[in-house]
Every structure is written in C-alpha cells, then in structure tokens.
PDB file of N, CA and C in Angstrom:
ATOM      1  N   UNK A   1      -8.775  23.315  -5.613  1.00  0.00           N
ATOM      2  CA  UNK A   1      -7.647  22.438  -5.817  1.00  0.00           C
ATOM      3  C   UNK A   1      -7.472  21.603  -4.549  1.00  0.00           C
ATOM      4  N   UNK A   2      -7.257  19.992  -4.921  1.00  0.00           N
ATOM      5  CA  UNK A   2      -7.286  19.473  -3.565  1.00  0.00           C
ATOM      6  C   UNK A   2      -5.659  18.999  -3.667  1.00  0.00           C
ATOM      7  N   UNK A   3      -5.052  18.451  -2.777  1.00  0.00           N
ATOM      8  CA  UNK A   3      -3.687  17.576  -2.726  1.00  0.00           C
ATOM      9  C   UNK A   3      -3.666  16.911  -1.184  1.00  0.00           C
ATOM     10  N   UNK A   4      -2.318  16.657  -0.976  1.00  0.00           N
ATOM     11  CA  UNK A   4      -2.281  16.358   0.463  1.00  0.00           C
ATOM     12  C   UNK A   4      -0.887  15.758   0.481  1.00  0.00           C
ATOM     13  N   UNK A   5      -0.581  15.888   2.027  1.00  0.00           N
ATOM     14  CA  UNK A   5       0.982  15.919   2.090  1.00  0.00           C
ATOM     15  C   UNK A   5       1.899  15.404   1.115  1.00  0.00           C
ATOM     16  N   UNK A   6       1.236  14.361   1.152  1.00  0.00           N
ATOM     17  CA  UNK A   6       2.502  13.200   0.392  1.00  0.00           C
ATOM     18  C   UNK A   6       2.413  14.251  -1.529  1.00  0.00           C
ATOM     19  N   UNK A   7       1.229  14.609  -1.701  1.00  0.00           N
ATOM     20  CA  UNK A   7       1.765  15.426  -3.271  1.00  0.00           C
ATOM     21  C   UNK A   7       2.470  16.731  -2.674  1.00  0.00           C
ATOM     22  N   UNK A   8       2.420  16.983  -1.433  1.00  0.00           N
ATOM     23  CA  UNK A   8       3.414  18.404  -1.212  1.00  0.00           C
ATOM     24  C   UNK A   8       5.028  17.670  -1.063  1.00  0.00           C
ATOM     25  N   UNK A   9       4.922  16.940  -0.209  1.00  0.00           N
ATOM     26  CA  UNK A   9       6.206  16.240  -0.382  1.00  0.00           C
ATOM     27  C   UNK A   9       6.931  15.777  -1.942  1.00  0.00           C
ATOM     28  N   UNK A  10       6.013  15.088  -2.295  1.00  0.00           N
ATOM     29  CA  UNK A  10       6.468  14.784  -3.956  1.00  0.00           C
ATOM     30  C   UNK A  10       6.541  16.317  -4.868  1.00  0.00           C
ATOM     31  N   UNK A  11       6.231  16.982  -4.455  1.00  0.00           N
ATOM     32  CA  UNK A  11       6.090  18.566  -5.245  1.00  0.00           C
ATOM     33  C   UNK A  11       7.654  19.036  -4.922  1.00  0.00           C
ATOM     34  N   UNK A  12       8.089  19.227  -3.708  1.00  0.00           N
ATOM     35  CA  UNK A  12       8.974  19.273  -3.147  1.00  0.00           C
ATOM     36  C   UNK A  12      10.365  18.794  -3.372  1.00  0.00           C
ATOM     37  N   UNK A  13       9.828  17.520  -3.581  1.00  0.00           N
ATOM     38  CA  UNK A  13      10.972  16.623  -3.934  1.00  0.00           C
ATOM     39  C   UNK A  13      11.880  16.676  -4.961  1.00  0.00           C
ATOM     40  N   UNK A  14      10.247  16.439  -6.244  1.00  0.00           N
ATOM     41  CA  UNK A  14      10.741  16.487  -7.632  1.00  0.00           C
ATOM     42  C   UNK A  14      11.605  18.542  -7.492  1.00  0.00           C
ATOM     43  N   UNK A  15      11.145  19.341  -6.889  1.00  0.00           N
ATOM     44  CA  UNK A  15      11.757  20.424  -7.676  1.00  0.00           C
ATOM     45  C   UNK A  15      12.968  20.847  -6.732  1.00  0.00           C
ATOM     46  N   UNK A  16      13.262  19.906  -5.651  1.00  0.00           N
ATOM     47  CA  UNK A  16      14.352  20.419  -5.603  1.00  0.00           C
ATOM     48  C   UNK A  16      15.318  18.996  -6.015  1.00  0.00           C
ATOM     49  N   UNK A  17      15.257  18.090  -6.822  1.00  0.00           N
ATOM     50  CA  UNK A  17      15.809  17.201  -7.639  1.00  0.00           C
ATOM     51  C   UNK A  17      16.134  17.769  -8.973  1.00  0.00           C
ATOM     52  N   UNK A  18      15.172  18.733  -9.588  1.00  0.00           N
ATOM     53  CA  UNK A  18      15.600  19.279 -10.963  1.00  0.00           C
ATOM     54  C   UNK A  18      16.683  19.943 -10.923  1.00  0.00           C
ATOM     55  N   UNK A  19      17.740  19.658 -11.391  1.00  0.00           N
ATOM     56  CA  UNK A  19      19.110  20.502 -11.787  1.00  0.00           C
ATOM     57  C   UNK A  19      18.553  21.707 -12.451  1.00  0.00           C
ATOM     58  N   UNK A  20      17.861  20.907 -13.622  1.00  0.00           N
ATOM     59  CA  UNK A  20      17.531  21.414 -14.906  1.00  0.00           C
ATOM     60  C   UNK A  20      16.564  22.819 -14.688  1.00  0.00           C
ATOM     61  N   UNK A  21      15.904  22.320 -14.063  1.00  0.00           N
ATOM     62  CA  UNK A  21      14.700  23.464 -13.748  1.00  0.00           C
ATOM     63  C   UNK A  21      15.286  25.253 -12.847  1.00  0.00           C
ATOM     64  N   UNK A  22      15.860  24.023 -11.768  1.00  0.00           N
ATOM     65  CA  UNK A  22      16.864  24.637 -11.257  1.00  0.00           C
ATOM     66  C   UNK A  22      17.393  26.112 -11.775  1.00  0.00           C
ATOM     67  N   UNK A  23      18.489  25.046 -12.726  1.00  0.00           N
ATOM     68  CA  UNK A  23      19.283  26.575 -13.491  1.00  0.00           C
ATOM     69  C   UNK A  23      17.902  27.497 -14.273  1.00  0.00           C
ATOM     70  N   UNK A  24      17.646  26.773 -14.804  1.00  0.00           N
ATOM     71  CA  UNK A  24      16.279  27.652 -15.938  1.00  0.00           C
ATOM     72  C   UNK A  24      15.419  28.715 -15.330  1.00  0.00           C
ATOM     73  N   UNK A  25      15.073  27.930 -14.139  1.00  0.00           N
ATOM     74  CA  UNK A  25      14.019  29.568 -12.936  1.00  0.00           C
ATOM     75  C   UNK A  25      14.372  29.822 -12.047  1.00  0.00           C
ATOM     76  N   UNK A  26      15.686  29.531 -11.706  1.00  0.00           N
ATOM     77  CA  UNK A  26      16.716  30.156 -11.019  1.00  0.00           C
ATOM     78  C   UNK A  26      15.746  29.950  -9.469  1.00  0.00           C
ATOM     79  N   UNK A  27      15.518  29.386  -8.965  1.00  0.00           N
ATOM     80  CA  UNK A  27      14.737  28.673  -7.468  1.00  0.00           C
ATOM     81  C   UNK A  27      15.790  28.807  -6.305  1.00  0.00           C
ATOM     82  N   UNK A  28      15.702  28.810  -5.172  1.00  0.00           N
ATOM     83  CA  UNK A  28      16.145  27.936  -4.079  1.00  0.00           C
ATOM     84  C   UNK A  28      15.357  27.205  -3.179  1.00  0.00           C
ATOM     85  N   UNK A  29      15.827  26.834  -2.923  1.00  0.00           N
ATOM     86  CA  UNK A  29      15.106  25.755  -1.447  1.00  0.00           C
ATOM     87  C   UNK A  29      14.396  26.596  -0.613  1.00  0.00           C
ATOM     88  N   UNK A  30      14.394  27.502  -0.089  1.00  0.00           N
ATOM     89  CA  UNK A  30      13.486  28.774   0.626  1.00  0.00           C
ATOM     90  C   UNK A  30      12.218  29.135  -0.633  1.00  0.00           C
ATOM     91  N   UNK A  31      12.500  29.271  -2.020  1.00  0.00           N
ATOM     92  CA  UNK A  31      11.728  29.153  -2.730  1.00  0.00           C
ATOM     93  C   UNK A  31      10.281  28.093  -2.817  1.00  0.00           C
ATOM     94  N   UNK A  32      11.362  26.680  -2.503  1.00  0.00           N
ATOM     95  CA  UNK A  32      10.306  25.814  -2.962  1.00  0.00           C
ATOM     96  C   UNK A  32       9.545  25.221  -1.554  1.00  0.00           C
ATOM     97  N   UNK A  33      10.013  25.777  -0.651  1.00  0.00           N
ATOM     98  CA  UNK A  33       8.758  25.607   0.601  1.00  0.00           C
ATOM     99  C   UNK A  33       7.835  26.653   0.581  1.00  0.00           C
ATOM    100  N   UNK A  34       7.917  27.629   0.164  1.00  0.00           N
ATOM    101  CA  UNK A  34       7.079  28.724   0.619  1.00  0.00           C
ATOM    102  C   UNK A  34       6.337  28.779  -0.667  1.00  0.00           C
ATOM    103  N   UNK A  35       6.447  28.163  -1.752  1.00  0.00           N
ATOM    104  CA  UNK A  35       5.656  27.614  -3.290  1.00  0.00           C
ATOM    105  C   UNK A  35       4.394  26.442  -2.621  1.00  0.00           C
ATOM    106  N   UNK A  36       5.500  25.867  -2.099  1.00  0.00           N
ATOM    107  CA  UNK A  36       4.699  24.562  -0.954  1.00  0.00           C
ATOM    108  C   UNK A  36       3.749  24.883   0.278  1.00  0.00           C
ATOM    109  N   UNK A  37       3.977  25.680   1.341  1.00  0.00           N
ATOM    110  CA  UNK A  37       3.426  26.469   2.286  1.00  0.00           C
ATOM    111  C   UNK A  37       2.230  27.315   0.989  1.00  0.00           C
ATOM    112  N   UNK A  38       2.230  27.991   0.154  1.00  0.00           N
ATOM    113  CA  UNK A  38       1.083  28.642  -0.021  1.00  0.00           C
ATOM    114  C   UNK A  38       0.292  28.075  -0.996  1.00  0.00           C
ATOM    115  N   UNK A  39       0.815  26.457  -1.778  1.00  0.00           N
ATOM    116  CA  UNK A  39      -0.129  25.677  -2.472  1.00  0.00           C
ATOM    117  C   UNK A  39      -0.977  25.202  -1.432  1.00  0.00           C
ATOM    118  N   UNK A  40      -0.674  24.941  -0.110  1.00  0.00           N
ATOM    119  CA  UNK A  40      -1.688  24.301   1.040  1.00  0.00           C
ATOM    120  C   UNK A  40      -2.477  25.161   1.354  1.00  0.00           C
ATOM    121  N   UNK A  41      -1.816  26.921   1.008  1.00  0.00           N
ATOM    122  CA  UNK A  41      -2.782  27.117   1.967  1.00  0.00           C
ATOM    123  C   UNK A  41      -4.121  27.621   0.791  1.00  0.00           C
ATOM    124  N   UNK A  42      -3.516  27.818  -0.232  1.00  0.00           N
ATOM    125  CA  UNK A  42      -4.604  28.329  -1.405  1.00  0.00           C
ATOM    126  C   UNK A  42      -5.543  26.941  -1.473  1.00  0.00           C
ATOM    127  N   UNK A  43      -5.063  25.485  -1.526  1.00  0.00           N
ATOM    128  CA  UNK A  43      -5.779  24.587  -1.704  1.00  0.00           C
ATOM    129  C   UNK A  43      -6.211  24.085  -0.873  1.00  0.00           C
ATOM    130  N   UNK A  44      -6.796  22.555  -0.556  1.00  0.00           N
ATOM    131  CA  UNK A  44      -7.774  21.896   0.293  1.00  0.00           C
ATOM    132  C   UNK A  44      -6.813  20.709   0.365  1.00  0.00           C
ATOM    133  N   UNK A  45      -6.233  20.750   1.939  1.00  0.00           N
ATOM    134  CA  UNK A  45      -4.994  19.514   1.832  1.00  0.00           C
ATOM    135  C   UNK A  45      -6.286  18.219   2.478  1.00  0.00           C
ATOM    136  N   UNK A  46      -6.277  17.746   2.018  1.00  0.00           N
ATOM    137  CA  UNK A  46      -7.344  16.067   2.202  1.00  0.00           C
ATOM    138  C   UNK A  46      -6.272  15.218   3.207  1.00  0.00           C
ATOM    139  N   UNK A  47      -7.042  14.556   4.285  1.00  0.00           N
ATOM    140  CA  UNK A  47      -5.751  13.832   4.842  1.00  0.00           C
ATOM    141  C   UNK A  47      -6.253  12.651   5.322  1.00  0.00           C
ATOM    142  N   UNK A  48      -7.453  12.203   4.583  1.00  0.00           N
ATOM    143  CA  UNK A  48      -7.933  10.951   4.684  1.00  0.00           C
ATOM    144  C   UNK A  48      -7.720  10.179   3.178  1.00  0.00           C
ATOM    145  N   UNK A  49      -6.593   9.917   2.935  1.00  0.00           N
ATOM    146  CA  UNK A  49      -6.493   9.497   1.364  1.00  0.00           C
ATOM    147  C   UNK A  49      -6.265   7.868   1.355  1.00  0.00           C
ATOM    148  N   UNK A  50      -7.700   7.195   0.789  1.00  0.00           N
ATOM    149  CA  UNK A  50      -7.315   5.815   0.713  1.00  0.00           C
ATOM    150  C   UNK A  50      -6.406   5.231   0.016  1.00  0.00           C
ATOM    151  N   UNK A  51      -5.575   3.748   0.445  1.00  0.00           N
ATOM    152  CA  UNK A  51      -4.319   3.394  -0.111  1.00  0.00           C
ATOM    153  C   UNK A  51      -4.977   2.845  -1.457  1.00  0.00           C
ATOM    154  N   UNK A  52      -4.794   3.518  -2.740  1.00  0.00           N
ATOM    155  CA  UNK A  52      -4.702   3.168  -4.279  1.00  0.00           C
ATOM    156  C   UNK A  52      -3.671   2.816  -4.727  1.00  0.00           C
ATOM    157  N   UNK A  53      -3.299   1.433  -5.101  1.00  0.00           N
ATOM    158  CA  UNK A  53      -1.702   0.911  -6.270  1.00  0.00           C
ATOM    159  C   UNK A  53      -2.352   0.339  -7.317  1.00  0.00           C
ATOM    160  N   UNK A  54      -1.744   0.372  -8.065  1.00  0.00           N
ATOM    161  CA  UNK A  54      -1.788  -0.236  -9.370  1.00  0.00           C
ATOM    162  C   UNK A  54      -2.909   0.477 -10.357  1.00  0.00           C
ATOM    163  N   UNK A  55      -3.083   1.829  -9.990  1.00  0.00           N
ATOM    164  CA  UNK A  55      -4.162   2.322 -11.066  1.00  0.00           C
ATOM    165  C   UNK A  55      -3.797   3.198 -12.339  1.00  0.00           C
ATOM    166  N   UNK A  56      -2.736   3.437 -12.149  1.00  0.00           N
ATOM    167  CA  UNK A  56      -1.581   4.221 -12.869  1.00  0.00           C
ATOM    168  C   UNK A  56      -0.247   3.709 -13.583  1.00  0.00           C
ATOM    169  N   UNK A  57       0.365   3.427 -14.822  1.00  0.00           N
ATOM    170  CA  UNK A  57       1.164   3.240 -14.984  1.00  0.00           C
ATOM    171  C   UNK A  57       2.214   3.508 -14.206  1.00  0.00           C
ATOM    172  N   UNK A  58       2.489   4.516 -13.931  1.00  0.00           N
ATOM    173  CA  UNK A  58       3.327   4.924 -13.126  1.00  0.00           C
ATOM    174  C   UNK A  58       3.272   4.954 -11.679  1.00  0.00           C
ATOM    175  N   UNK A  59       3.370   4.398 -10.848  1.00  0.00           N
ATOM    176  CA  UNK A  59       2.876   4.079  -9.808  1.00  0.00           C
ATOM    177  C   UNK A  59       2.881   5.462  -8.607  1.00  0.00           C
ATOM    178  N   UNK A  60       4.062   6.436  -8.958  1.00  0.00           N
ATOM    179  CA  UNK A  60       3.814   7.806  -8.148  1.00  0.00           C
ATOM    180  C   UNK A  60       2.553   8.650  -8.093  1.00  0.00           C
ATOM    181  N   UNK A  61       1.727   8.117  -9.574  1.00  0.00           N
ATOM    182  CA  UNK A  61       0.680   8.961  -9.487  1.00  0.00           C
ATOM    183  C   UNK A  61      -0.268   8.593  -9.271  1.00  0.00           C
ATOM    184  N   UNK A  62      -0.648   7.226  -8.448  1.00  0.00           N
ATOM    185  CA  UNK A  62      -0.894   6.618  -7.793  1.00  0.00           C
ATOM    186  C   UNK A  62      -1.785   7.716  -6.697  1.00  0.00           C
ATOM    187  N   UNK A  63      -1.277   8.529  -6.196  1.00  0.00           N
ATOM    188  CA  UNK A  63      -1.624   9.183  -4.746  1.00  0.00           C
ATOM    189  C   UNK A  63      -2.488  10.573  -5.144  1.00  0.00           C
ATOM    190  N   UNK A  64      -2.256  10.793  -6.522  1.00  0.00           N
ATOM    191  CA  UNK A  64      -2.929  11.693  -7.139  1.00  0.00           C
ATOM    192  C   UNK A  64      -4.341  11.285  -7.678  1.00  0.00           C
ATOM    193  N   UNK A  65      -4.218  10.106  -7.938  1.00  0.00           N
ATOM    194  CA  UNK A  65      -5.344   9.741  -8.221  1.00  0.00           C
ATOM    195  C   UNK A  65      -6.356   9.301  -6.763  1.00  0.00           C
ATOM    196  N   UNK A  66      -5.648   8.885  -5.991  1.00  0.00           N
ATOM    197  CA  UNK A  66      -6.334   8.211  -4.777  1.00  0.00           C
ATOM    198  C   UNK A  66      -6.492  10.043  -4.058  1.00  0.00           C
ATOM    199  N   UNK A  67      -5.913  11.161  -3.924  1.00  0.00           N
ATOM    200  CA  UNK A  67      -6.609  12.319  -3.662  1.00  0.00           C
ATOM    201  C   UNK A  67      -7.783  12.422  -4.133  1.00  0.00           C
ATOM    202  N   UNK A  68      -7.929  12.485  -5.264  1.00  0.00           N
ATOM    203  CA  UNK A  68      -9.151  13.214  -6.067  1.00  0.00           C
ATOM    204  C   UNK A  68     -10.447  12.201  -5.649  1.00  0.00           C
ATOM    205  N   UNK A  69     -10.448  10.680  -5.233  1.00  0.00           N
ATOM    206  CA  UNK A  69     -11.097  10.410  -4.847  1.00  0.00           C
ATOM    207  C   UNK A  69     -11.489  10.791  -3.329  1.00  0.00           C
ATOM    208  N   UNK A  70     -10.521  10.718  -2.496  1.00  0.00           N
ATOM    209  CA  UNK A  70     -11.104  11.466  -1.277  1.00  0.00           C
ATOM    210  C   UNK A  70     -11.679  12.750  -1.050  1.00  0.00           C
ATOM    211  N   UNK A  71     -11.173  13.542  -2.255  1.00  0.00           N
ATOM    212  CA  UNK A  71     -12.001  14.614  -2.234  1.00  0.00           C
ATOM    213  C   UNK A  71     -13.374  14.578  -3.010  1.00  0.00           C
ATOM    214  N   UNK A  72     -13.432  13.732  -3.355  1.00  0.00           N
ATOM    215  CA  UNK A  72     -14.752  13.691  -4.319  1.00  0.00           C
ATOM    216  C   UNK A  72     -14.916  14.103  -5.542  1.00  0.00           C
ATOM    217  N   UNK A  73     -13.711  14.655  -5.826  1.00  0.00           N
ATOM    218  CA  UNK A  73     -13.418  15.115  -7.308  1.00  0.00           C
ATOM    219  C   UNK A  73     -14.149  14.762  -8.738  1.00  0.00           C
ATOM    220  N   UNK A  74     -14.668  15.757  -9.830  1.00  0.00           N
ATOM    221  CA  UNK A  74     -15.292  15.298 -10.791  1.00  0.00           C
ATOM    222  C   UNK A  74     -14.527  14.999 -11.900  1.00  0.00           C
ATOM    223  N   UNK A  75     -13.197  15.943 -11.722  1.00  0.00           N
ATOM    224  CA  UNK A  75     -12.216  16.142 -12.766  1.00  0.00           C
ATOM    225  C   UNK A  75     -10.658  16.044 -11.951  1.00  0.00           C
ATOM    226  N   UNK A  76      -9.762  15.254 -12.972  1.00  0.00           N
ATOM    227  CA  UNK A  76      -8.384  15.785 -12.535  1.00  0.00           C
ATOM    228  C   UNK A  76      -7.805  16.427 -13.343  1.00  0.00           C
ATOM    229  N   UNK A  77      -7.097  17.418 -13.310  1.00  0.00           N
ATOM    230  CA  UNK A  77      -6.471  18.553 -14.298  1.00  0.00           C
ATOM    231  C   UNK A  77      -5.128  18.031 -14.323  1.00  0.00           C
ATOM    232  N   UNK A  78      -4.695  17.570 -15.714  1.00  0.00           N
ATOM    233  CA  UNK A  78      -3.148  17.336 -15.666  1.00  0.00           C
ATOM    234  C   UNK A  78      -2.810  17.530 -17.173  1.00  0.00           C
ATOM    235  N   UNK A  79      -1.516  17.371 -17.076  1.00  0.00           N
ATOM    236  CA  UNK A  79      -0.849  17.174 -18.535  1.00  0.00           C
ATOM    237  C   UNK A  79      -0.035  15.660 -18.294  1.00  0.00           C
ATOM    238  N   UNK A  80      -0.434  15.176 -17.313  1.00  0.00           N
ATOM    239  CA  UNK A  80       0.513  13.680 -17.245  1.00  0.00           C
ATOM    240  C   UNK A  80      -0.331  12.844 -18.004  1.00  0.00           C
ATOM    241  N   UNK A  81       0.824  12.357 -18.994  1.00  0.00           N
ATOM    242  CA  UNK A  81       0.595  11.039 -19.976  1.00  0.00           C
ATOM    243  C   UNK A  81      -0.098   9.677 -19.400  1.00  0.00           C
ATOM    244  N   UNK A  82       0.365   9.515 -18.201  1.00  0.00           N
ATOM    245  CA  UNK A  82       0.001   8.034 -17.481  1.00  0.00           C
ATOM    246  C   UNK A  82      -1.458   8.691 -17.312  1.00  0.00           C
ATOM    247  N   UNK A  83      -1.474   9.622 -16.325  1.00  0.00           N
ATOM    248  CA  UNK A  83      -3.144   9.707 -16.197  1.00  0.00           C
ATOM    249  C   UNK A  83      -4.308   9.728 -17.052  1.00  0.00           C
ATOM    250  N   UNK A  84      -3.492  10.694 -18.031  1.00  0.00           N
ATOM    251  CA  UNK A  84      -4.508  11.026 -18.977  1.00  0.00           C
ATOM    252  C   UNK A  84      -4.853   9.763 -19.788  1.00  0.00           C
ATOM    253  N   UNK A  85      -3.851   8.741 -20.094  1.00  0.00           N
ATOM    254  CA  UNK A  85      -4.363   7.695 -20.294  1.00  0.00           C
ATOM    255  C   UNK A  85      -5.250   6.565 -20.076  1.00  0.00           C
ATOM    256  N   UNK A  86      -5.833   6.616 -18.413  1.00  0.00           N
ATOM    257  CA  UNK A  86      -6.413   5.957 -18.357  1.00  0.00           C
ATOM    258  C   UNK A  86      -8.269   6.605 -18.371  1.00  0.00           C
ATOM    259  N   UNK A  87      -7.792   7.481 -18.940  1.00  0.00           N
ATOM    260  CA  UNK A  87      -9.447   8.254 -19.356  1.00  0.00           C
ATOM    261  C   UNK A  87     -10.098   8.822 -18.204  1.00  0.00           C
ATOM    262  N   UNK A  88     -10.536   8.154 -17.180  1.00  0.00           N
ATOM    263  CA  UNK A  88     -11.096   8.209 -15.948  1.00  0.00           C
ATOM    264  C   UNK A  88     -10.971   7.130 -15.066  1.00  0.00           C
ATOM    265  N   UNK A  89     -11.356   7.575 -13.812  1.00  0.00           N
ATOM    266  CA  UNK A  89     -11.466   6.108 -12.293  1.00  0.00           C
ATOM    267  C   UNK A  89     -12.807   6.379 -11.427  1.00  0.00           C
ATOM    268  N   UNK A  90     -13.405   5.496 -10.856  1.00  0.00           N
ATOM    269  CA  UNK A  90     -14.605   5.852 -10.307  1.00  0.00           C
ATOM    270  C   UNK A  90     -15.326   7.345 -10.971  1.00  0.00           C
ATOM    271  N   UNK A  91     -15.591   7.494 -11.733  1.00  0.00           N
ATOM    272  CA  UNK A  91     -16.040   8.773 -12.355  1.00  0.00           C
ATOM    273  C   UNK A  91     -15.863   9.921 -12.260  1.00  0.00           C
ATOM    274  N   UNK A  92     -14.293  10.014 -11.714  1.00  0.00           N
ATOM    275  CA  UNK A  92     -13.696  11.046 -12.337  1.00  0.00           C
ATOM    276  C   UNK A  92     -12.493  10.903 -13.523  1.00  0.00           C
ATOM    277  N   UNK A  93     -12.992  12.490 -14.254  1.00  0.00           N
ATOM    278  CA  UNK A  93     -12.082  12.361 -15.691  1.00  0.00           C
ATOM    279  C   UNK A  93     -11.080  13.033 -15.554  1.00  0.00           C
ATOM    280  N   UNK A  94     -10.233  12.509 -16.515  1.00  0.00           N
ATOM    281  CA  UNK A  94      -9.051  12.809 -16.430  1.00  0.00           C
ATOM    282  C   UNK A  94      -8.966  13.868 -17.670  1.00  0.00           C
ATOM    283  N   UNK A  95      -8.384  15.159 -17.583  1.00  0.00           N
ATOM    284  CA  UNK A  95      -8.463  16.114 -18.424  1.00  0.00           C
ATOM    285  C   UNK A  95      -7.316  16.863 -18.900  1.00  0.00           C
ATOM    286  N   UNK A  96      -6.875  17.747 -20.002  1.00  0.00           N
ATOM    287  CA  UNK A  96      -6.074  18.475 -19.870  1.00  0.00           C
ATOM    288  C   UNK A  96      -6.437  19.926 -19.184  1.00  0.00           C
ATOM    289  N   UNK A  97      -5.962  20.986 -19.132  1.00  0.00           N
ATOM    290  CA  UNK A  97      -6.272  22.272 -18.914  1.00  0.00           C
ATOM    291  C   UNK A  97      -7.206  22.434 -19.797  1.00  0.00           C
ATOM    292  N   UNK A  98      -6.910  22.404 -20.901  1.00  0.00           N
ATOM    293  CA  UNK A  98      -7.122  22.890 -22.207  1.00  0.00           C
ATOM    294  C   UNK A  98      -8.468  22.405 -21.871  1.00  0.00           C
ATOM    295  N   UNK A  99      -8.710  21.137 -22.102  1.00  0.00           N
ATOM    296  CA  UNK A  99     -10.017  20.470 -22.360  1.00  0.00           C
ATOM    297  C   UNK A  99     -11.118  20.991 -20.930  1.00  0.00           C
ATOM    298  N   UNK A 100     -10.413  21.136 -19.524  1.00  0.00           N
ATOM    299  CA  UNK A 100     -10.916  22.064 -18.622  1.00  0.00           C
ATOM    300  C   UNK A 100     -11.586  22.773 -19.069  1.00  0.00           C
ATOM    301  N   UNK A 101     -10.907  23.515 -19.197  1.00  0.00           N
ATOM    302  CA  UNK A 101     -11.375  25.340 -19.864  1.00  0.00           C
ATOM    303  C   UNK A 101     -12.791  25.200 -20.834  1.00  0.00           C
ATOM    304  N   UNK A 102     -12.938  24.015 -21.909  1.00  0.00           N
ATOM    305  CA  UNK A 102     -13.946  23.690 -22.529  1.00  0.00           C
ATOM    306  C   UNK A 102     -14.963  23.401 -21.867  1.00  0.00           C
ATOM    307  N   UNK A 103     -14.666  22.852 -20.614  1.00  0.00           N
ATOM    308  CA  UNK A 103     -15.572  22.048 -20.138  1.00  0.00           C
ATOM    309  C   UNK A 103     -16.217  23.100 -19.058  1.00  0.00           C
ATOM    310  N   UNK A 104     -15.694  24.104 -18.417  1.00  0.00           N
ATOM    311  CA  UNK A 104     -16.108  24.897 -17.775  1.00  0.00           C
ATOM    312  C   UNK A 104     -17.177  26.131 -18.572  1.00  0.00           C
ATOM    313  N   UNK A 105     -16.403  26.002 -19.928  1.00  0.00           N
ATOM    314  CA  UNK A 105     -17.180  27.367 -20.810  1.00  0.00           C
ATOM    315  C   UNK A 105     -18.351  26.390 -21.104  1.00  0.00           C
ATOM    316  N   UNK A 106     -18.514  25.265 -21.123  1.00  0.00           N
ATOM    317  CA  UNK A 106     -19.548  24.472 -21.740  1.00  0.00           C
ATOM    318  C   UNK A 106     -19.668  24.122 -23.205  1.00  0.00           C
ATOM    319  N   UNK A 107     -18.476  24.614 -23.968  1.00  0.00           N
ATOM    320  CA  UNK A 107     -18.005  24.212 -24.476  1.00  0.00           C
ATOM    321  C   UNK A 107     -17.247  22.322 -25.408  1.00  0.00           C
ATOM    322  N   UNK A 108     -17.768  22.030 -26.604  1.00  0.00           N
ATOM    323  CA  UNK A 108     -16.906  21.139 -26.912  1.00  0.00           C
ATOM    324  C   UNK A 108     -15.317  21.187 -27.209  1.00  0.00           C
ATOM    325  N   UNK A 109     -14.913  19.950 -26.531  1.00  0.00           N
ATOM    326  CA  UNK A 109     -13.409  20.036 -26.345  1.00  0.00           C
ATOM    327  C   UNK A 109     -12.765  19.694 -27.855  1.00  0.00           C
ATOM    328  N   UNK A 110     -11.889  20.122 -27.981  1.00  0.00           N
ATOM    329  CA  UNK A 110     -10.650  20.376 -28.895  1.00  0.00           C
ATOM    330  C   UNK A 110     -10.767  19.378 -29.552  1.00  0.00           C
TER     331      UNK A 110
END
C-alpha cells in the first residue's frame, strides 16, 4: 500500500469531519492519529509525488492518483466513483476490491 502525507492528512481530516461516522464507531481524535501513525507505518509513504490536476472529477483525488504514479503502481484499489470512472491513467487501473481479488486469483472479474 502506497500513500503519502497529504492522503494521511486528507485521511485525517475527512474522519475527524464525520459527525456521522463519528457517532456510528464511536472514534476520538487519539483514535484517528494512531489509525494514521500505523497506516504509515504498515504502508510505503512516497514523498516525491508529482503535481497532477485535472485528472479526476473530483479534484481531491487528484493526489491519489498522482501517488500511485510515483510509486509505480499497476493498480489502484478503490470504491471511489470519480476514479473508478476514469478506467485507468498512464497504465494504471483503476479497480474495485472485488475486481482485485479476481485479479490476484487470476481470475475473471465479476
């Protein structure tokens, strides 16, 4: 798994912005750094990430996509609508889990 600050920051952000989530898994803020502290350390924080705009509808995911290229990535694993929409970028695809999992068993996808 690769990321890098700015998706720990945005990780961060969004969950301590959720009210919603909030009440539902009952979190605190000591929670969501140390969620944060051990996604870095389980993953590969990249910190050469070239500036990518406009490749994404949504322009936040923008930095997710410009990761996976600095890491060299073959696949991005998401359930986001904007990404998954644009199929792939420099030849990496954009996938669900689901379709992952196919693709790892060698498997045809769903």
């Amino acid at each position: 798994m690769s990321l890098s600050d700015d998706i720990l920051e945005e990780t961060a952000a969004t969950l301590a912005a959720s009210e919603r989530n909030r009440r539902r898994y009952k979190y605190s803020d000591e929670h969501i750094v140390a969620s944060c502290e051990e996604l870095a350390r389980i993953g590969t924080v990249i910190f050469d990430i070239p500036n990518l705009t406009g490749i994404v509808r949504d322009s936040n995911d923008d930095i997710i996509v410009a990761c996976a290229v600095a890491a060299k990535a073959d696949f991005l694993v998401s359930r986001d609508k904007d990404l998954l929409t644009i199929g792939s970028y420099e030849a990496i695809d954009m996938v669900t889990p689901e379709s992952f999992l196919h693709i790892l068993r060698d498997e045809k996808p769903i």
